[in-house]
PDB file of N, CA and C in Angstrom:
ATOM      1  N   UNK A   1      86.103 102.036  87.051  1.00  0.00           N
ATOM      2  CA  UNK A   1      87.457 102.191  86.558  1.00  0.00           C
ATOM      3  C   UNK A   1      88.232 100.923  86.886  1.00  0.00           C
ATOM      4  N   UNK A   2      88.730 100.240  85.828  1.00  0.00           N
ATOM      5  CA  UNK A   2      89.561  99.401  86.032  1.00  0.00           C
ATOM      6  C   UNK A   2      91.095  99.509  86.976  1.00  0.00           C
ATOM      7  N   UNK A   3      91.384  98.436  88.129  1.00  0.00           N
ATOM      8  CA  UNK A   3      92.801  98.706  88.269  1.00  0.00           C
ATOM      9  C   UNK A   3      94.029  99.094  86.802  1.00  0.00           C
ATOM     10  N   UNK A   4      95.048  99.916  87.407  1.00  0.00           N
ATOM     11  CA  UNK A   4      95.843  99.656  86.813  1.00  0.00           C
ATOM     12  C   UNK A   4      96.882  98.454  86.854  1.00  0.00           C
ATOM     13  N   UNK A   5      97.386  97.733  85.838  1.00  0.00           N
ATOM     14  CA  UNK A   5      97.824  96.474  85.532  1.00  0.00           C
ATOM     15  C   UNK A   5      99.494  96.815  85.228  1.00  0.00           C
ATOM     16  N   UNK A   6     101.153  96.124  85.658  1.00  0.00           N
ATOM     17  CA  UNK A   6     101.725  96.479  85.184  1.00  0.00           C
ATOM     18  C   UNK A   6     101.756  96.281  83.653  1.00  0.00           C
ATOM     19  N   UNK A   7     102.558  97.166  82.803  1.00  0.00           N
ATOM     20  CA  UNK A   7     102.809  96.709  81.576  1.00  0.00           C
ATOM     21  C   UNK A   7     104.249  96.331  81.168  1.00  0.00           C
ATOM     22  N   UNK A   8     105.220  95.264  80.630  1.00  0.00           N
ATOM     23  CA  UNK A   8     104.254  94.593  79.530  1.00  0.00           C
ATOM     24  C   UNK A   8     103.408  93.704  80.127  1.00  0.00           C
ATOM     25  N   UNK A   9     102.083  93.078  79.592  1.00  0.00           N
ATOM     26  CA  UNK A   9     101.437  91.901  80.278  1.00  0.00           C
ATOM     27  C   UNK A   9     100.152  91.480  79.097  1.00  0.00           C
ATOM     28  N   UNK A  10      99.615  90.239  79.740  1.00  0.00           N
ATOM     29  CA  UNK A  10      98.496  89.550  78.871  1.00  0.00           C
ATOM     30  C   UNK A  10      99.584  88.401  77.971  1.00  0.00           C
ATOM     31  N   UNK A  11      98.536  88.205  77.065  1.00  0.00           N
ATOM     32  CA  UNK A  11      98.569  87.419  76.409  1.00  0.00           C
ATOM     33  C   UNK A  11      98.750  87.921  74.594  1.00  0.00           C
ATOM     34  N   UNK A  12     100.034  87.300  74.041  1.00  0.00           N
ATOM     35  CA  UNK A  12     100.266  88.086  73.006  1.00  0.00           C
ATOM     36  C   UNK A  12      99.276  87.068  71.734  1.00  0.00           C
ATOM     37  N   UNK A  13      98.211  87.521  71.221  1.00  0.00           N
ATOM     38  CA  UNK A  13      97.854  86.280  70.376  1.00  0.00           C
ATOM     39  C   UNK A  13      98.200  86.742  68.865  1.00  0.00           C
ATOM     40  N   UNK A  14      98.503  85.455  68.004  1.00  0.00           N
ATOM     41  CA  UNK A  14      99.038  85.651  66.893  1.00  0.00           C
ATOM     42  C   UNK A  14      98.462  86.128  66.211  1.00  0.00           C
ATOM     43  N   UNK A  15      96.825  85.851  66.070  1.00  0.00           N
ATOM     44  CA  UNK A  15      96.250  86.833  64.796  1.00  0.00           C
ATOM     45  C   UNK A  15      95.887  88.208  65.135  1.00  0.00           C
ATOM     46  N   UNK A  16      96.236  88.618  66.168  1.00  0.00           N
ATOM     47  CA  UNK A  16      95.589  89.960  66.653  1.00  0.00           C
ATOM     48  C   UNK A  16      96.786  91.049  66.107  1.00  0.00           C
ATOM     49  N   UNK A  17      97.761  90.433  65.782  1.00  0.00           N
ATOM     50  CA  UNK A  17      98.978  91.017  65.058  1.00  0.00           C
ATOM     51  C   UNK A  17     100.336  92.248  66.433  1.00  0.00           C
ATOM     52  N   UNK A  18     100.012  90.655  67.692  1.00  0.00           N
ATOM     53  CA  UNK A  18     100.944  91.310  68.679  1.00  0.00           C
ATOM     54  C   UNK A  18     100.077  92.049  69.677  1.00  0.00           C
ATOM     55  N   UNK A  19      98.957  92.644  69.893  1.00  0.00           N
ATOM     56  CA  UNK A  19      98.228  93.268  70.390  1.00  0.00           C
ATOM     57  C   UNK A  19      98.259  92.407  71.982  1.00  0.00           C
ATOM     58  N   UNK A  20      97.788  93.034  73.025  1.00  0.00           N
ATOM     59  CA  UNK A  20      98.420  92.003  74.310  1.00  0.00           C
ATOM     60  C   UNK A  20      96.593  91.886  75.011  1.00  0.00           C
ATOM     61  N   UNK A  21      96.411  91.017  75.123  1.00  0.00           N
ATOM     62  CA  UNK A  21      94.977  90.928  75.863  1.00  0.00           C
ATOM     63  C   UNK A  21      95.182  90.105  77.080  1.00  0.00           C
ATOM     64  N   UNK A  22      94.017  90.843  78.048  1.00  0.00           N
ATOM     65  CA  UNK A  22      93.869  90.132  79.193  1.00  0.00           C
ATOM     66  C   UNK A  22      92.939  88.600  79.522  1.00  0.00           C
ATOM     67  N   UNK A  23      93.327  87.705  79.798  1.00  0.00           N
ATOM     68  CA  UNK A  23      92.481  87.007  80.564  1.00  0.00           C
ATOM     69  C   UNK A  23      91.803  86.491  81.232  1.00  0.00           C
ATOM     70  N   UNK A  24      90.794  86.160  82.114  1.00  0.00           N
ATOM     71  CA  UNK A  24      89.920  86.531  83.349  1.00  0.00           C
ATOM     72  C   UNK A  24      89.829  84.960  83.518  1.00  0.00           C
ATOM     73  N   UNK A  25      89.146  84.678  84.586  1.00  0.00           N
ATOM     74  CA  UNK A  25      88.724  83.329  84.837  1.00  0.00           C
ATOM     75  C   UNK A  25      87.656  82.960  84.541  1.00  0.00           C
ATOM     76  N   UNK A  26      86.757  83.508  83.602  1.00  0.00           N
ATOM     77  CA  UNK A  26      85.387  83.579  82.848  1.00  0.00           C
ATOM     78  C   UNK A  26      83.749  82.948  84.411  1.00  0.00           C
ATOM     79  N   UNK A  27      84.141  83.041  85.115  1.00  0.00           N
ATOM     80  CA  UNK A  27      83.553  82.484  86.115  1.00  0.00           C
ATOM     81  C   UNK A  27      82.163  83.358  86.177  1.00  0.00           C
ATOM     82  N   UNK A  28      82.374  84.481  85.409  1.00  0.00           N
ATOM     83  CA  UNK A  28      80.942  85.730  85.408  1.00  0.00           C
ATOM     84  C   UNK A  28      79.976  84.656  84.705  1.00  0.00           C
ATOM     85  N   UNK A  29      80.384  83.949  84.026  1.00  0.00           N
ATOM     86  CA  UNK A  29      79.478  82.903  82.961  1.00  0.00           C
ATOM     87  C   UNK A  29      78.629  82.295  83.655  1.00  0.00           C
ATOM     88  N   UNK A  30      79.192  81.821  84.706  1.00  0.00           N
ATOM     89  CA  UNK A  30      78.809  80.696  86.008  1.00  0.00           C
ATOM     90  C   UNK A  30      77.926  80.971  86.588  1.00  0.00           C
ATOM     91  N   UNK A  31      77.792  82.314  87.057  1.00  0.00           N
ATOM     92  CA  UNK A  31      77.717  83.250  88.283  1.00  0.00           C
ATOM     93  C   UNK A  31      75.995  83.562  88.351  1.00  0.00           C
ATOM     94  N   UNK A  32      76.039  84.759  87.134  1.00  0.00           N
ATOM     95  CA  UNK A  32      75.590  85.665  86.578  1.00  0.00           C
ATOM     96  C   UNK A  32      74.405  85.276  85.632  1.00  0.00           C
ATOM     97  N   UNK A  33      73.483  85.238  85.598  1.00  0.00           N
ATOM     98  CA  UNK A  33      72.402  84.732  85.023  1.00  0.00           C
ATOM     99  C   UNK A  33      70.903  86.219  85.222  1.00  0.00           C
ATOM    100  N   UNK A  34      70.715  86.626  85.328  1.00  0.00           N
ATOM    101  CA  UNK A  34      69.743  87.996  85.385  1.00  0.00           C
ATOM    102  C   UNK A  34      69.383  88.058  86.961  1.00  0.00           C
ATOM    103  N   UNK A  35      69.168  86.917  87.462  1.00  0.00           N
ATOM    104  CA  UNK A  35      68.233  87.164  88.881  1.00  0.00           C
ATOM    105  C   UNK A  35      69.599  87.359  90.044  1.00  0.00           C
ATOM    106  N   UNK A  36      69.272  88.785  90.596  1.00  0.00           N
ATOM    107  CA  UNK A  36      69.794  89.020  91.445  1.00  0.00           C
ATOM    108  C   UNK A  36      69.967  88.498  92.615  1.00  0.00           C
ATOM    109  N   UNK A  37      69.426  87.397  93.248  1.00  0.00           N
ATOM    110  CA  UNK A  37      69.328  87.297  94.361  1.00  0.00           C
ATOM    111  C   UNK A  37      69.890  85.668  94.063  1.00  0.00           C
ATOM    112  N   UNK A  38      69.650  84.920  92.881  1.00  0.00           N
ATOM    113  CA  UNK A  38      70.698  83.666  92.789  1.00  0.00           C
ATOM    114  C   UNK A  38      71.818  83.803  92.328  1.00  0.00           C
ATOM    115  N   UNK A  39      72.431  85.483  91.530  1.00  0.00           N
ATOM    116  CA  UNK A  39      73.893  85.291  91.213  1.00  0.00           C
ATOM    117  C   UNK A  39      74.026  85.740  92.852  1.00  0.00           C
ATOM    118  N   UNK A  40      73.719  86.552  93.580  1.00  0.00           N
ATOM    119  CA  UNK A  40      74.771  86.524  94.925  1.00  0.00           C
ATOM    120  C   UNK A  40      74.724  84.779  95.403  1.00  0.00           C
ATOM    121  N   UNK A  41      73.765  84.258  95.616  1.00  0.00           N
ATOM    122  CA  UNK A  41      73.872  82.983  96.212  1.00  0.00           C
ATOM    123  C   UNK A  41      74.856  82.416  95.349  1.00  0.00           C
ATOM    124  N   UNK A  42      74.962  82.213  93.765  1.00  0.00           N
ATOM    125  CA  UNK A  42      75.793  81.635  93.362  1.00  0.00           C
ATOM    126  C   UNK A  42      77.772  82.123  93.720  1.00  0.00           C
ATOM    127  N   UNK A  43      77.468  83.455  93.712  1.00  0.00           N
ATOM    128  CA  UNK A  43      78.540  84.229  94.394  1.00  0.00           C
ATOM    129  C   UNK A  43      79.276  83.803  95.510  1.00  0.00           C
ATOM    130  N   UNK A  44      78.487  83.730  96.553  1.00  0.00           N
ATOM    131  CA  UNK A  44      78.767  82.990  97.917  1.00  0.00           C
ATOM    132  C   UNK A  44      79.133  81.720  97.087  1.00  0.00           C
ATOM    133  N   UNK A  45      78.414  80.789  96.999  1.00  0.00           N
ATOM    134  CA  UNK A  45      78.795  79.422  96.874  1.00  0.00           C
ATOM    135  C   UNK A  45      80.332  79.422  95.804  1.00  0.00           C
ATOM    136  N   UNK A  46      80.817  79.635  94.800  1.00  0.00           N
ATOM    137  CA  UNK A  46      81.997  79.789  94.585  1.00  0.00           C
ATOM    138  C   UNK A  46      82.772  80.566  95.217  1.00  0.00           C
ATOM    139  N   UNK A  47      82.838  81.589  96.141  1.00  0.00           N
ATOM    140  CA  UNK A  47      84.004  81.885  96.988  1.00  0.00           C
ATOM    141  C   UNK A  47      83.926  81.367  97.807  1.00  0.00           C
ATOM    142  N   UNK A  48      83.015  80.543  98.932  1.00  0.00           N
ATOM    143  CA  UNK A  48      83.305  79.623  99.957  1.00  0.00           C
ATOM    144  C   UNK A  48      83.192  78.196  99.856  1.00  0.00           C
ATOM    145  N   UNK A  49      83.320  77.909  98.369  1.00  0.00           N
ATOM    146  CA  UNK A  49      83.193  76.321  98.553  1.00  0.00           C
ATOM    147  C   UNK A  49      84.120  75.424  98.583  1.00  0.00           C
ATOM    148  N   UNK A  50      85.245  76.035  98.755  1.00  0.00           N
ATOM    149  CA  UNK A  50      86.889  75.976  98.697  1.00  0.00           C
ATOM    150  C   UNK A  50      87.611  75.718  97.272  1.00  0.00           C
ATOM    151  N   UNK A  51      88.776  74.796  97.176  1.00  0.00           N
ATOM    152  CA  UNK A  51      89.530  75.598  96.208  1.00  0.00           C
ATOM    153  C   UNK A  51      89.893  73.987  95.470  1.00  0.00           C
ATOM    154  N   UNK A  52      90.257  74.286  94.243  1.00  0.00           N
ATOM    155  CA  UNK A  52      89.918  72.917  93.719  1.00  0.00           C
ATOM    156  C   UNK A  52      91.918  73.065  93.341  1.00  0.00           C
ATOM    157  N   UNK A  53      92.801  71.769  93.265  1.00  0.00           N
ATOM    158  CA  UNK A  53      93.831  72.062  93.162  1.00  0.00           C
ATOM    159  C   UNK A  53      94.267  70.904  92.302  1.00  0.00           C
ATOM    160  N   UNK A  54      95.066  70.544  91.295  1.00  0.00           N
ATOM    161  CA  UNK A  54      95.681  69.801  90.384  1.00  0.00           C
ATOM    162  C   UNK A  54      96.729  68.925  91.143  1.00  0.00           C
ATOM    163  N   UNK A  55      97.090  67.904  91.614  1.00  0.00           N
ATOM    164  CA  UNK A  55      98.078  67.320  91.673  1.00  0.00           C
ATOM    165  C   UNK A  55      99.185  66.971  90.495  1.00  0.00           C
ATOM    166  N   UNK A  56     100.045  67.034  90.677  1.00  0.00           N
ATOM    167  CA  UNK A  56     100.973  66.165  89.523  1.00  0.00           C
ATOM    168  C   UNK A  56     100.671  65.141  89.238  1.00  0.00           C
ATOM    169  N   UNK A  57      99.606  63.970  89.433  1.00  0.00           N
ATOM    170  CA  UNK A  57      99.459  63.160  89.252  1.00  0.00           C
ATOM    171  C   UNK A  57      98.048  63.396  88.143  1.00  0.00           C
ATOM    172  N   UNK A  58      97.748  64.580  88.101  1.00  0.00           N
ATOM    173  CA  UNK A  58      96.896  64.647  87.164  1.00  0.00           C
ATOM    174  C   UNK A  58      95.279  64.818  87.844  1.00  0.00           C
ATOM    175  N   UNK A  59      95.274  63.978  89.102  1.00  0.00           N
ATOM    176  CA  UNK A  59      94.088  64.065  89.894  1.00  0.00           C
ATOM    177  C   UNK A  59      93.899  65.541  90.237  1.00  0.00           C
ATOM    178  N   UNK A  60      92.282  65.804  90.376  1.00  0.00           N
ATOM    179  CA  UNK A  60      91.717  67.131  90.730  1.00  0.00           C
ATOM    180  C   UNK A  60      90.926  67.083  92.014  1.00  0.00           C
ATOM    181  N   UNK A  61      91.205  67.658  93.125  1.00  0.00           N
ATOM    182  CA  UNK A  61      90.939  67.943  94.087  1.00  0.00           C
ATOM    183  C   UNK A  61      89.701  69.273  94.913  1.00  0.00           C
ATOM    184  N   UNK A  62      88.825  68.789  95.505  1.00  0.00           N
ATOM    185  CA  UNK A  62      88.360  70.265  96.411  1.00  0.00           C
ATOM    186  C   UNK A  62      88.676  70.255  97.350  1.00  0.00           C
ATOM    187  N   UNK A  63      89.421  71.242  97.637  1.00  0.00           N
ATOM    188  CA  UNK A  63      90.126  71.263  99.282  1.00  0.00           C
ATOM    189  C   UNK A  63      89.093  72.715  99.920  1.00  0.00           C
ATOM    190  N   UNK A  64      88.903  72.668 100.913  1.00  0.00           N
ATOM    191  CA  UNK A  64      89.136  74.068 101.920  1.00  0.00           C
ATOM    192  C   UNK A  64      90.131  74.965 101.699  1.00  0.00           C
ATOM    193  N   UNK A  65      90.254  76.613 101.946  1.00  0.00           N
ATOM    194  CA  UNK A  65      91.434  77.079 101.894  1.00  0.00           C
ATOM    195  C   UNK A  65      92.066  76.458 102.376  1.00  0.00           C
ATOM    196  N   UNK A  66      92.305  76.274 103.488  1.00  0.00           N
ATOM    197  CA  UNK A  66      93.245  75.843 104.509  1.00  0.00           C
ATOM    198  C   UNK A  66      94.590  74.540 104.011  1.00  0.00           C
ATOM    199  N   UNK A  67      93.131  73.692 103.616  1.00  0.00           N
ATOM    200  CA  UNK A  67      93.895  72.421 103.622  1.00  0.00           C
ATOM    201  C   UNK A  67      94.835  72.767 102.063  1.00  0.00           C
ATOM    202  N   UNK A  68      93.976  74.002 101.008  1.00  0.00           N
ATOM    203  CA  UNK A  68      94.650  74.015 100.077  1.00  0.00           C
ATOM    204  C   UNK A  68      96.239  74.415  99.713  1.00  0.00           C
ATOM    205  N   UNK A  69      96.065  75.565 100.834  1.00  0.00           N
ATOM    206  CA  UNK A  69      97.284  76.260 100.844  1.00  0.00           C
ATOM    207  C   UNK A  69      98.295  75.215 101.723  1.00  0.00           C
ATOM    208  N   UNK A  70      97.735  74.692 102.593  1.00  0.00           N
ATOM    209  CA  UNK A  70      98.690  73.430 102.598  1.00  0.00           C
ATOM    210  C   UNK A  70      99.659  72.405 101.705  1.00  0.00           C
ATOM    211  N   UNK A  71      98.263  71.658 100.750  1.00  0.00           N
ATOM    212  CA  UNK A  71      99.250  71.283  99.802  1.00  0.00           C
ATOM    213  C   UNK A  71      99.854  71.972  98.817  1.00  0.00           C
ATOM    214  N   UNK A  72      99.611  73.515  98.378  1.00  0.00           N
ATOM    215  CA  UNK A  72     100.132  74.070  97.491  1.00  0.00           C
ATOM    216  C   UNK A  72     101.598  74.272  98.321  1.00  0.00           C
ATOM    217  N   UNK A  73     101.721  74.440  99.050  1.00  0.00           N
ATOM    218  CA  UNK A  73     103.244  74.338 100.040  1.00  0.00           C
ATOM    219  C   UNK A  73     104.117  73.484  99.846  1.00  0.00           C
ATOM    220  N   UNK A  74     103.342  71.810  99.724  1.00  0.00           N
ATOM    221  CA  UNK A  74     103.734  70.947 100.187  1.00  0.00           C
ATOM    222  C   UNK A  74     104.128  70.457  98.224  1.00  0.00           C
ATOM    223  N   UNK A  75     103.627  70.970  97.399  1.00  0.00           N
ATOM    224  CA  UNK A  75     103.916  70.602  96.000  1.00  0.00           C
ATOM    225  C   UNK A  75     105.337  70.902  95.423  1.00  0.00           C
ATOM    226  N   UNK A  76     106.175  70.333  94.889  1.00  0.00           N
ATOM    227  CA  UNK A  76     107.076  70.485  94.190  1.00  0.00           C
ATOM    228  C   UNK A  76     107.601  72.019  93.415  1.00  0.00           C
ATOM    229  N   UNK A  77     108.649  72.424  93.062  1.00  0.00           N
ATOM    230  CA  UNK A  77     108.690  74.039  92.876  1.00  0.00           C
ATOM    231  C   UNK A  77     108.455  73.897  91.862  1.00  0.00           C
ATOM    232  N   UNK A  78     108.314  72.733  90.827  1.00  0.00           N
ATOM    233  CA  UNK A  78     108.089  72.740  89.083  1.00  0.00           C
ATOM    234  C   UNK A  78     106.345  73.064  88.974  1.00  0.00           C
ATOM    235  N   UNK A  79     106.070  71.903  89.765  1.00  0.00           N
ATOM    236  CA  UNK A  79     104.450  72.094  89.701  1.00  0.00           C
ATOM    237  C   UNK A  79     103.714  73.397  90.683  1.00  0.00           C
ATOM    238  N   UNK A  80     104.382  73.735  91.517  1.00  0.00           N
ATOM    239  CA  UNK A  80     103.845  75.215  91.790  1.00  0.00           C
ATOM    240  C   UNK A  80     103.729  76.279  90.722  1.00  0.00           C
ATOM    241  N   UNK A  81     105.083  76.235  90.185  1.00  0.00           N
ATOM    242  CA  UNK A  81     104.748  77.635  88.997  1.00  0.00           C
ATOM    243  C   UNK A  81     103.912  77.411  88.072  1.00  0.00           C
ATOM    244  N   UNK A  82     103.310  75.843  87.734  1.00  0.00           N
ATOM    245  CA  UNK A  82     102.228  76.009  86.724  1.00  0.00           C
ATOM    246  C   UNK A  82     101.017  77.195  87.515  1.00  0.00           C
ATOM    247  N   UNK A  83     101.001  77.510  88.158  1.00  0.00           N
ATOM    248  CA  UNK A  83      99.721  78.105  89.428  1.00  0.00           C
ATOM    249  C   UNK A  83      99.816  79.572  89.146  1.00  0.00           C
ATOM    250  N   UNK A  84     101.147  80.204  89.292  1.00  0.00           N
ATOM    251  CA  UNK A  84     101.495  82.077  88.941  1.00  0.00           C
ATOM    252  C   UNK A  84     102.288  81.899  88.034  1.00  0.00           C
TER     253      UNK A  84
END
């Protein structure tokens, strides 16, 4: 059973004629391949390999949590809301 989601929400796309769809981070693509025992390894390795973060400058970063949530702190309030 899926969580429940508030409503309104998603994404309104034009040819769907208003209809609201969700978006995911498609990362199952990544992941997920038949063999059980390399999607968990692949599993592990994207939730602990830390967190990749955009600067305003356009540069892309892998940080650690730690250091990430740092600079997400330390970023500007314009370029934070690109994030939520």
């Amino acid at each position: 059973r899926w969580p429940q989601l508030p409503t309104p929400g998603g994404y309104a796309a034009g040819p769907l004629g208003g209809m609201n769809i969700r978006l995911t981070c498609g990362n199952c693509c990544y992941i997920c391949w038949g063999d059980r025992k390399e999607t968990a390894e692949n599993y592990r390795l994207l939730t602990s390999s830390g967190c990749v973060i955009q600067r305003a400058n356009g540069e892309k970063v892998v940080l650690t949590p730690d250091e990430a949530r740092d600079e997400f702190e330390r970023m500007n309030p314009e370029h934070r809301s690109l994030y939520c």
